[in-house]
N, C-alpha and C. Protein backbone atom coordinates (compact mmCIF):
# COMPACT_ATOMS: atom_id res chain seq x y z
N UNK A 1 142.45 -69.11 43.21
CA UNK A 1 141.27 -68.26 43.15
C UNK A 1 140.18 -68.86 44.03
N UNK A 2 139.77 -68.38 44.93
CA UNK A 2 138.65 -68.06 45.90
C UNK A 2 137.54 -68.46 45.44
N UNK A 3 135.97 -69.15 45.40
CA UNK A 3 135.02 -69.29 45.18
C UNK A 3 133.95 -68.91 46.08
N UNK A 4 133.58 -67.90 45.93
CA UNK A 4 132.36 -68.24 47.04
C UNK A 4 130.73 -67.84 46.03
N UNK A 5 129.98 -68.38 47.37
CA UNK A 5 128.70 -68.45 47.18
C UNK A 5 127.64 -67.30 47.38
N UNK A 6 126.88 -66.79 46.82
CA UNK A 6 126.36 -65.53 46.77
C UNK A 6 124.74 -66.32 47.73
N UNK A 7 124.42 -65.32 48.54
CA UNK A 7 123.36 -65.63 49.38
C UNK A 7 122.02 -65.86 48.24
N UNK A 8 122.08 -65.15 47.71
CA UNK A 8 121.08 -65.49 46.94
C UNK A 8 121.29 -67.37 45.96
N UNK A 9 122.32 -67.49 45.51
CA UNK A 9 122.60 -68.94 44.95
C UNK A 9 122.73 -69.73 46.06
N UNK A 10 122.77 -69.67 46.86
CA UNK A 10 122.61 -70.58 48.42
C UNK A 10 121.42 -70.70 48.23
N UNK A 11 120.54 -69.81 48.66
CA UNK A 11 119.00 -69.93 48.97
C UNK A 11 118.28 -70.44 47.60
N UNK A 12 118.72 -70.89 46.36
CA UNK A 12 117.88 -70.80 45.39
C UNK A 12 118.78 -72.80 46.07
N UNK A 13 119.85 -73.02 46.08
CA UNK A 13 120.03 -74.45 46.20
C UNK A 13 119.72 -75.30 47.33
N UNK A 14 119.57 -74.54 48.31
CA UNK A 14 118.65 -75.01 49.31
C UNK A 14 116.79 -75.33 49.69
N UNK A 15 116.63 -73.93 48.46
CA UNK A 15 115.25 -74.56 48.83
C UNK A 15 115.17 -75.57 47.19
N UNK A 16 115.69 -75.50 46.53
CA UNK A 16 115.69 -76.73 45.68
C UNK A 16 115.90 -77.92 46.08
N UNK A 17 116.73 -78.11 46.97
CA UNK A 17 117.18 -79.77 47.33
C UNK A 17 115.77 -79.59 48.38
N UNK A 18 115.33 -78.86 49.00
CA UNK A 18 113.96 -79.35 50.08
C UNK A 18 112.72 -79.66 49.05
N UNK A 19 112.86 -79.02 47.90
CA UNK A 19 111.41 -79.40 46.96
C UNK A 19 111.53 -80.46 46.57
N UNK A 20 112.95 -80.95 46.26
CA UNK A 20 112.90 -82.15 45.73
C UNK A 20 113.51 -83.24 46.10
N UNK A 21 113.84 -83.17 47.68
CA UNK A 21 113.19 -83.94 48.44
C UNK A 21 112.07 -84.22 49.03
N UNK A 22 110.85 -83.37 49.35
CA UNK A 22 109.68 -83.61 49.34
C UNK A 22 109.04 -83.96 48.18
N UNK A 23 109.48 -83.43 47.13
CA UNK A 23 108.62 -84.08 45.70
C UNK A 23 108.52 -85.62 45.96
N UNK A 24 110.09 -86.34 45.76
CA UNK A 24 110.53 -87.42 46.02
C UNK A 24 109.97 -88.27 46.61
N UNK A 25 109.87 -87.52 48.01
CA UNK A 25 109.37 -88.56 49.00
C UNK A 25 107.85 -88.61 49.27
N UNK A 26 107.21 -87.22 49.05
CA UNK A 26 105.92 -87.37 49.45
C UNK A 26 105.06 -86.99 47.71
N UNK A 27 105.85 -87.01 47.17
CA UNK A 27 105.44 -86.66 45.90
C UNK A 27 104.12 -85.13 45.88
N UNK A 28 104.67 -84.55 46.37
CA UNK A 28 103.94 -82.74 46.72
C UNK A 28 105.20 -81.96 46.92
N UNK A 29 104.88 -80.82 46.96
CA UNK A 29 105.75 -79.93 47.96
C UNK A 29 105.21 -78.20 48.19
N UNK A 30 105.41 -78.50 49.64
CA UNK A 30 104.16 -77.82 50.72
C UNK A 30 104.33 -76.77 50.65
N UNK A 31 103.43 -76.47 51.07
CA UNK A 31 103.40 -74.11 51.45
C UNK A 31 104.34 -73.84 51.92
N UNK A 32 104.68 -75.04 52.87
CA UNK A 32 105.61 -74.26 53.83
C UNK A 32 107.12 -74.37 52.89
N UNK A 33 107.37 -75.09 52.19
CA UNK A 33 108.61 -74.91 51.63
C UNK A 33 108.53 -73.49 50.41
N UNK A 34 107.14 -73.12 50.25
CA UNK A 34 107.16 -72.19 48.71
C UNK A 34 107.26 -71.07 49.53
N UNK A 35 106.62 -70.85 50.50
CA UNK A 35 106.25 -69.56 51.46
C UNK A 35 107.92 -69.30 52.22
N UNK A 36 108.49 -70.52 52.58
CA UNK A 36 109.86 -70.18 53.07
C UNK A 36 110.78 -69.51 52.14
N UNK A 37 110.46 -70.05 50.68
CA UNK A 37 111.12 -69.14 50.03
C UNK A 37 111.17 -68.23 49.30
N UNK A 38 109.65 -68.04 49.48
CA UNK A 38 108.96 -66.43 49.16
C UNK A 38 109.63 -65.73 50.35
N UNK A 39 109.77 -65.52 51.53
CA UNK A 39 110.18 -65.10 52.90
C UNK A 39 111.78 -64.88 52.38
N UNK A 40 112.28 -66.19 52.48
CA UNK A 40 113.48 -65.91 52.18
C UNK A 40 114.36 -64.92 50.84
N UNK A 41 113.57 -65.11 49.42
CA UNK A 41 114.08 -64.38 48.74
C UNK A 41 113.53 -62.90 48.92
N UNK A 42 112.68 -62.74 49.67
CA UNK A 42 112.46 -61.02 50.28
C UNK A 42 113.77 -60.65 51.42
N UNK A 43 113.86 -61.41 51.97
CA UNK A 43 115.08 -61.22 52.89
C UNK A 43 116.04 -61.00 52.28
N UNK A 44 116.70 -61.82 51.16
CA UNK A 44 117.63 -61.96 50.67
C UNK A 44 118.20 -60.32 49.49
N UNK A 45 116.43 -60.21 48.96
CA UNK A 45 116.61 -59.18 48.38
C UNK A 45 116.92 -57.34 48.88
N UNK A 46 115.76 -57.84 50.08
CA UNK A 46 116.25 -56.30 51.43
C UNK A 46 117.68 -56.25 51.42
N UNK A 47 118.44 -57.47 52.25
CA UNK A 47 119.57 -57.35 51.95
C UNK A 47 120.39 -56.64 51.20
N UNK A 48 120.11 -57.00 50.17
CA UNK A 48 121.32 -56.91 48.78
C UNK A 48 120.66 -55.33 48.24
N UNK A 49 119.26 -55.20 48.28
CA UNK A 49 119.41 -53.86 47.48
C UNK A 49 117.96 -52.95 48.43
N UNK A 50 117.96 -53.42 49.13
CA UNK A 50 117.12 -52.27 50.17
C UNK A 50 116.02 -52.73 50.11
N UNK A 51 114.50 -51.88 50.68
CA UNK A 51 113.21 -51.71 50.17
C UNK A 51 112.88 -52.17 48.26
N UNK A 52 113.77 -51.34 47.36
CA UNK A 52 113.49 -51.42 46.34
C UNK A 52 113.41 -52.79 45.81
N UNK A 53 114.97 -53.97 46.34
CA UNK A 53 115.18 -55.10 46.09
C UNK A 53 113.82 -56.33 46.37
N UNK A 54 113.83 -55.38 47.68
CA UNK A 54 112.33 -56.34 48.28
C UNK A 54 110.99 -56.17 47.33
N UNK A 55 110.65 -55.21 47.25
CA UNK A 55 109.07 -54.94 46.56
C UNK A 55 109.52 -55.70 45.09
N UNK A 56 110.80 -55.32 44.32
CA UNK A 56 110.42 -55.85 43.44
C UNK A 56 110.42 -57.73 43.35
N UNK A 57 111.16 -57.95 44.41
CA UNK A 57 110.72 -59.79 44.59
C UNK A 57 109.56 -59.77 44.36
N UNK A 58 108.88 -59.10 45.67
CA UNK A 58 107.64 -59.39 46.16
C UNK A 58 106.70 -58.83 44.78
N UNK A 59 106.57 -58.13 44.02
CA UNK A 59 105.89 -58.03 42.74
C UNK A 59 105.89 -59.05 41.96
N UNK A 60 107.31 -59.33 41.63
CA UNK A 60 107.47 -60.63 40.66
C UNK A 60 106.52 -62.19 41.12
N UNK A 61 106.80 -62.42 42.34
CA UNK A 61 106.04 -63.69 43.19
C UNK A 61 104.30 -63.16 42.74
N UNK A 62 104.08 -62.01 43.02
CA UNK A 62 102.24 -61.72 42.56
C UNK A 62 102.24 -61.85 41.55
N UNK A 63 103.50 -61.47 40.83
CA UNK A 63 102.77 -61.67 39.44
C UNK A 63 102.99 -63.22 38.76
N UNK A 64 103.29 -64.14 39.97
CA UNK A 64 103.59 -65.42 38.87
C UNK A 64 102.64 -65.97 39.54
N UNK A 65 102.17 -65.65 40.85
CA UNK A 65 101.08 -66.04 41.53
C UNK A 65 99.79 -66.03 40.65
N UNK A 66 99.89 -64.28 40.58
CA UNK A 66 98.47 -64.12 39.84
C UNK A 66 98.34 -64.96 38.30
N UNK A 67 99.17 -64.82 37.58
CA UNK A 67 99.25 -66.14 36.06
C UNK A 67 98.65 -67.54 36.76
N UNK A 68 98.64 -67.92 37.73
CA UNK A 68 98.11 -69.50 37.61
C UNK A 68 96.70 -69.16 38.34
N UNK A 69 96.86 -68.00 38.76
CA UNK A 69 95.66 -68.19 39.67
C UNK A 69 93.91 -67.54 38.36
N UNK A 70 94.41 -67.44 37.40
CA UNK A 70 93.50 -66.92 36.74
C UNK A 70 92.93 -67.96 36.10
N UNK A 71 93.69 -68.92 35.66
CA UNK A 71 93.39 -70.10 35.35
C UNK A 71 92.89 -70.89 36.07
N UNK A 72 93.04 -71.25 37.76
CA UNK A 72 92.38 -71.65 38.63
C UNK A 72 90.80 -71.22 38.30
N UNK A 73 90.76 -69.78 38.33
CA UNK A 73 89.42 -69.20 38.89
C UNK A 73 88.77 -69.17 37.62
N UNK A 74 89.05 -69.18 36.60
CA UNK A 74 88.45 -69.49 35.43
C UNK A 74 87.88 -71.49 34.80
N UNK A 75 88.81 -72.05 35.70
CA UNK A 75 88.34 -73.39 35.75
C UNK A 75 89.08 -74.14 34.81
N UNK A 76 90.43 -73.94 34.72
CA UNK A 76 91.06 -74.73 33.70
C UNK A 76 91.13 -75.81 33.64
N UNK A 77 91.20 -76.63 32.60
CA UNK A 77 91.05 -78.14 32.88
C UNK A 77 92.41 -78.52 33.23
N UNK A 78 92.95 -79.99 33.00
CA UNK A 78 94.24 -80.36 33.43
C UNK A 78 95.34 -80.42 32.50
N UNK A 79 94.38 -80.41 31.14
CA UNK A 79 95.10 -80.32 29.83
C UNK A 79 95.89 -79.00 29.71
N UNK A 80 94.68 -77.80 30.03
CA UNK A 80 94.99 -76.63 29.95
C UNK A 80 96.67 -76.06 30.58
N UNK A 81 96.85 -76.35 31.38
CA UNK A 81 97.82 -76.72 32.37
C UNK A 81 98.90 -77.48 32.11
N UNK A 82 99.07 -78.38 31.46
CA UNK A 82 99.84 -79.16 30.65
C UNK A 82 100.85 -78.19 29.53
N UNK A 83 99.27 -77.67 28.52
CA UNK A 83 99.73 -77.39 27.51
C UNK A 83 100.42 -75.83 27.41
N UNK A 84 99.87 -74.84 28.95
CA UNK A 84 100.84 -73.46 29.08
C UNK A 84 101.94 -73.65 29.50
N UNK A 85 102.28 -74.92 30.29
CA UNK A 85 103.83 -75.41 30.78
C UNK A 85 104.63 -75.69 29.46
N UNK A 86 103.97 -76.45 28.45
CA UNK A 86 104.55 -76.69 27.01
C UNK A 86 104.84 -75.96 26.32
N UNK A 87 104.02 -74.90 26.36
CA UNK A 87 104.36 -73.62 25.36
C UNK A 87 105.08 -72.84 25.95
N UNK A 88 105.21 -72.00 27.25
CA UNK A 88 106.73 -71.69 28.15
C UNK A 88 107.74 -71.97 27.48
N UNK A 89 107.84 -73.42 27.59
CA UNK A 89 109.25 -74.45 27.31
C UNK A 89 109.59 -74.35 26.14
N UNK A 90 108.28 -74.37 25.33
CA UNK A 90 108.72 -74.47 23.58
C UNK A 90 109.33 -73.44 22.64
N UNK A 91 109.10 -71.98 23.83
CA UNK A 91 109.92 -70.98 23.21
C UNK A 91 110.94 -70.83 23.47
N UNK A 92 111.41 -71.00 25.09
CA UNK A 92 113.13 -71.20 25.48
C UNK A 92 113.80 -72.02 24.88
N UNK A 93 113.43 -73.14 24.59
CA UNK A 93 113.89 -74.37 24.20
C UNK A 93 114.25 -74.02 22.22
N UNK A 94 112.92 -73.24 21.92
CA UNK A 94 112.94 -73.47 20.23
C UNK A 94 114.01 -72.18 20.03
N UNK A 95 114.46 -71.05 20.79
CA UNK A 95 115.46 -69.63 21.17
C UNK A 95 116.94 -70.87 21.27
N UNK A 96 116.90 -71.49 22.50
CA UNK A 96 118.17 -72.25 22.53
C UNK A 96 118.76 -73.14 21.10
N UNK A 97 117.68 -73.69 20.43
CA UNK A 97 118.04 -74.59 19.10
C UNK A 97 118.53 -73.28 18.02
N UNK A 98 117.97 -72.62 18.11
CA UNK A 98 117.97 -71.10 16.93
C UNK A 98 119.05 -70.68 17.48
N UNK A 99 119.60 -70.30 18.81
CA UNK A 99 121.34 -69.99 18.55
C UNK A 99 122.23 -70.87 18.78
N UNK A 100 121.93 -71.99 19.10
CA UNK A 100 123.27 -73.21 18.83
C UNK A 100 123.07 -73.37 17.74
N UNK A 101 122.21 -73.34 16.47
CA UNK A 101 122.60 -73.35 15.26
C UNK A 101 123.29 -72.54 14.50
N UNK A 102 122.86 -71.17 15.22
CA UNK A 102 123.88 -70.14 14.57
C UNK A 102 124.90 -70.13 15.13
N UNK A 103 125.17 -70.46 16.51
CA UNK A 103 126.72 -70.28 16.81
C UNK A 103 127.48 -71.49 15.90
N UNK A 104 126.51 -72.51 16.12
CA UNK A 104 127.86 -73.76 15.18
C UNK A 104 127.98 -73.33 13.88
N UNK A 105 127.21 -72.69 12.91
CA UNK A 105 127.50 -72.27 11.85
C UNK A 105 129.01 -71.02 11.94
N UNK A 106 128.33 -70.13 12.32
CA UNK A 106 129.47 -69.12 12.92
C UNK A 106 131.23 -69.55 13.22
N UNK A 107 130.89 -70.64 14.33
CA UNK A 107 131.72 -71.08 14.53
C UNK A 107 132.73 -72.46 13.78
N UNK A 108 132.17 -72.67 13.24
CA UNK A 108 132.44 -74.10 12.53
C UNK A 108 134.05 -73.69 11.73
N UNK A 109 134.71 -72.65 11.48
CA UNK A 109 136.13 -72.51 10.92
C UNK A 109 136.70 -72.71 12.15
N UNK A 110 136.80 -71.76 13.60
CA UNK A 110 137.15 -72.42 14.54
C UNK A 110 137.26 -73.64 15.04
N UNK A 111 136.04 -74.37 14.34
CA UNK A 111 136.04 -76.13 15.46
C UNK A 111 136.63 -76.97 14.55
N UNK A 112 136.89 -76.72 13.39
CA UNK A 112 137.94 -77.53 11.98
C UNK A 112 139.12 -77.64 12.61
N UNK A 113 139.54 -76.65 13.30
CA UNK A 113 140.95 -77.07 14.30
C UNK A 113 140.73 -78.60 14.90
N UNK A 114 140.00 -78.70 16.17
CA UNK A 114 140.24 -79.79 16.70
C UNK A 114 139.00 -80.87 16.19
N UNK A 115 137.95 -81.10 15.16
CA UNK A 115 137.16 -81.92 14.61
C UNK A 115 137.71 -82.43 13.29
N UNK A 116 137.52 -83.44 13.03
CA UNK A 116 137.70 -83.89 11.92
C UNK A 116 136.29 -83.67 10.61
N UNK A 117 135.00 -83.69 11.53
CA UNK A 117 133.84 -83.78 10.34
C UNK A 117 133.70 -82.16 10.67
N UNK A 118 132.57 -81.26 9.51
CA UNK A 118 131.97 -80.18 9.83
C UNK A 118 130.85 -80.18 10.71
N UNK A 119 130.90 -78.98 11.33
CA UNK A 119 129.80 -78.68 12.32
C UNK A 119 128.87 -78.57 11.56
N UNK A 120 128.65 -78.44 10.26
CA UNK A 120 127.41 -78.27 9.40
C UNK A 120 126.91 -79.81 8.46
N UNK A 121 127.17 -80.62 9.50
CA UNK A 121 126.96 -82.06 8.81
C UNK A 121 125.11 -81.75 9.43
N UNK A 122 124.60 -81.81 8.49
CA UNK A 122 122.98 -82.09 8.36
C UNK A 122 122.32 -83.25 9.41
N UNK A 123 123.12 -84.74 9.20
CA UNK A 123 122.63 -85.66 10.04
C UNK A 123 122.62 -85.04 11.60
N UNK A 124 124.10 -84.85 12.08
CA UNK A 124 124.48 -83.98 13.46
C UNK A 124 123.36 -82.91 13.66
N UNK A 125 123.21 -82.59 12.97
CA UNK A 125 122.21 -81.13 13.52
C UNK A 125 120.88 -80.75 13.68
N UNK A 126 120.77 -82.04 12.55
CA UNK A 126 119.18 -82.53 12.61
C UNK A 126 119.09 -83.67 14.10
N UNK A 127 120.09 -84.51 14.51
CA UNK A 127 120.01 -85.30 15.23
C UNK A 127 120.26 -84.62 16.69
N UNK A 128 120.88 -83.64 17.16
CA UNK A 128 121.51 -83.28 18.47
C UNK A 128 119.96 -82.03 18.27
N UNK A 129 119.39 -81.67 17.46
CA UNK A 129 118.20 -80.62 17.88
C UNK A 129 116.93 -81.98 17.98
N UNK A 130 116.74 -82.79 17.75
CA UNK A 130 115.76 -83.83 18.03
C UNK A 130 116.03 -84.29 19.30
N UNK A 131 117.30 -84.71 19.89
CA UNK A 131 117.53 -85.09 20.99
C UNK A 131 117.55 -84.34 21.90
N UNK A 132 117.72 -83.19 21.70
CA UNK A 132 117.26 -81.84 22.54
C UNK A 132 115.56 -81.51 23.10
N UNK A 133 115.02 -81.54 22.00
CA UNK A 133 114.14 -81.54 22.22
C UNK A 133 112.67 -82.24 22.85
N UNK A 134 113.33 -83.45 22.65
CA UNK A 134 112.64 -84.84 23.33
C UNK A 134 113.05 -84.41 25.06
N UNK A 135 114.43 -84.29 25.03
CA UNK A 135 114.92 -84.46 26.12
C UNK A 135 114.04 -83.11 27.14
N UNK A 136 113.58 -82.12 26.47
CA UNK A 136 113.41 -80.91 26.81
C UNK A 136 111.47 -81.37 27.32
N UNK A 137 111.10 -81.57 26.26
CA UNK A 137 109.89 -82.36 26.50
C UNK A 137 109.43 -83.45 27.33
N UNK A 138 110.19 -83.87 27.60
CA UNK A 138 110.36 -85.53 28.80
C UNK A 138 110.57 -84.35 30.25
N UNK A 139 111.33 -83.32 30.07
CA UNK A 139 111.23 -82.92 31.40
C UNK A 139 110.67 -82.30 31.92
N UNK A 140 109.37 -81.39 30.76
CA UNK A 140 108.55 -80.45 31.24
C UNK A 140 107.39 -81.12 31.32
N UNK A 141 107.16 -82.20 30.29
CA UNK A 141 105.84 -83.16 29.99
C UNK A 141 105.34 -83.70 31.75
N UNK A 142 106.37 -85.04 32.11
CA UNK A 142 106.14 -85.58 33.00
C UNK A 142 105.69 -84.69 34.87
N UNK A 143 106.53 -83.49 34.83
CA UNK A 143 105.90 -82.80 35.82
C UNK A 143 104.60 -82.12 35.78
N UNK A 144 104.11 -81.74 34.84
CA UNK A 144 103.45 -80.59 34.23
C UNK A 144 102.09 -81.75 34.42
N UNK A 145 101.86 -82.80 34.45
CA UNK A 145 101.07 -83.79 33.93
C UNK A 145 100.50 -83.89 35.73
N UNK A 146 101.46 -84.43 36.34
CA UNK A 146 101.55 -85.01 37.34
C UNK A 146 100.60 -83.92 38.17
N UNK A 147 101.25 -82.01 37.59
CA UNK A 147 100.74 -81.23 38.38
C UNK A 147 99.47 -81.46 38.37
N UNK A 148 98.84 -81.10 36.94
CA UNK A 148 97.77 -80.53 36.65
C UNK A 148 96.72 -81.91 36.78
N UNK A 149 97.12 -83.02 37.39
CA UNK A 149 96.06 -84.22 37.89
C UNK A 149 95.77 -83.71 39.42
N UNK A 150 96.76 -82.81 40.14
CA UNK A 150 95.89 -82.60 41.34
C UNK A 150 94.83 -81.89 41.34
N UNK A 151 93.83 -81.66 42.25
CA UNK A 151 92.82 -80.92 42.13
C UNK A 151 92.99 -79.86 43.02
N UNK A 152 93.34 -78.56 42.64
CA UNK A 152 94.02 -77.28 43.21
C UNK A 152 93.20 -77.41 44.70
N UNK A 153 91.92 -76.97 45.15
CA UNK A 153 91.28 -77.25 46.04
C UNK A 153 91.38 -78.28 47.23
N UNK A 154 91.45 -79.46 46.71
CA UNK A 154 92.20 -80.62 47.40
C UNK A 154 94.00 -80.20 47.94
N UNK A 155 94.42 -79.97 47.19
CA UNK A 155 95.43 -79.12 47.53
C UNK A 155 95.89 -78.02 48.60
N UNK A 156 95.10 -77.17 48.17
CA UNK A 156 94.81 -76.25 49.42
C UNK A 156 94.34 -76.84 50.53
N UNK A 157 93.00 -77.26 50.66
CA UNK A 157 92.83 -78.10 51.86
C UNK A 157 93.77 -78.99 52.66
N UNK A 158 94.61 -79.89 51.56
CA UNK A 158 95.43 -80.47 52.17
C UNK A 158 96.49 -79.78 53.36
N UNK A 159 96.86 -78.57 52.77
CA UNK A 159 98.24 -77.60 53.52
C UNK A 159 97.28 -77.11 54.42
């Protein structure tokens, strides 16, 4: 069986490895890499589904544009910024714990085949949703922090 790569999952792994190699190295990452792939996923979308594909990229990008930019122009502090990246996360994250609990419940006559303990051991479930969640927090915390110490303005100027 054949694998291939859909233009659109190309372009989402390419401009990922350029963000974070510039993150990396210069610890930023520039207009020109966000704007290349604002450009690019309009291209990508003409492509695949016409005019319609395109506008609606190009809507979605204003509208994630316009969410930070209200907070800019309203003067958010750095905390502020911190803590809407946290709450984002805390609902995907608290959705993901709420159905791996129900699937392991669900599932737990199935996994008696190849486990010896139950999927409904209390320690396990209390322990793999704590470790989840730290883990989930360590990865939104430390960027989110880092962002919201630049000073948007300084920023701009900089590019």
């Amino acid at each position: 069986m054949e694998s291939t790569m859909s233009a659109r999952a190309m372009l989402i792994v390419i401009v990922g490895l350029a963000a974070v190699i510039e993150d990396l190295g210069w610890r930023r990452i520039s207009n020109w890499t966000s704007g290349g792939a604002l450009v690019g996923g309009l291209i990508v979308h003409y492509l695949q589904k016409g005019w319609s594909g395109a506008w609606h990229s190009l809507l979605g990008a204003l509208i994630g544009f316009g969410v930070f930019l209200v907070f800019y122009l309203l003067g958010a502090r750095a905390w502020d910024v911190v803590r809407l990246v946290l709450s984002a996360t805390s609902a995907s994250v608290g959705g993901g714990l709420a159905a791996g609990l129900a699937l392991s419940l669900i599932f737990d006559n199935l996994a008696q085949e190849w486990l010896t303990e139950s999927s409904r051991d209390p320690i396990i479930l209390c322990g793999s949703a704590v470790l989840l969640v730290a883990v989930a927090g360590l990865a939104c915390f430390a960027p989110a922090r880092r962002a919201a110490s630049v000073d948007p303005s300084e920023a701009l100027r900089y590019e």
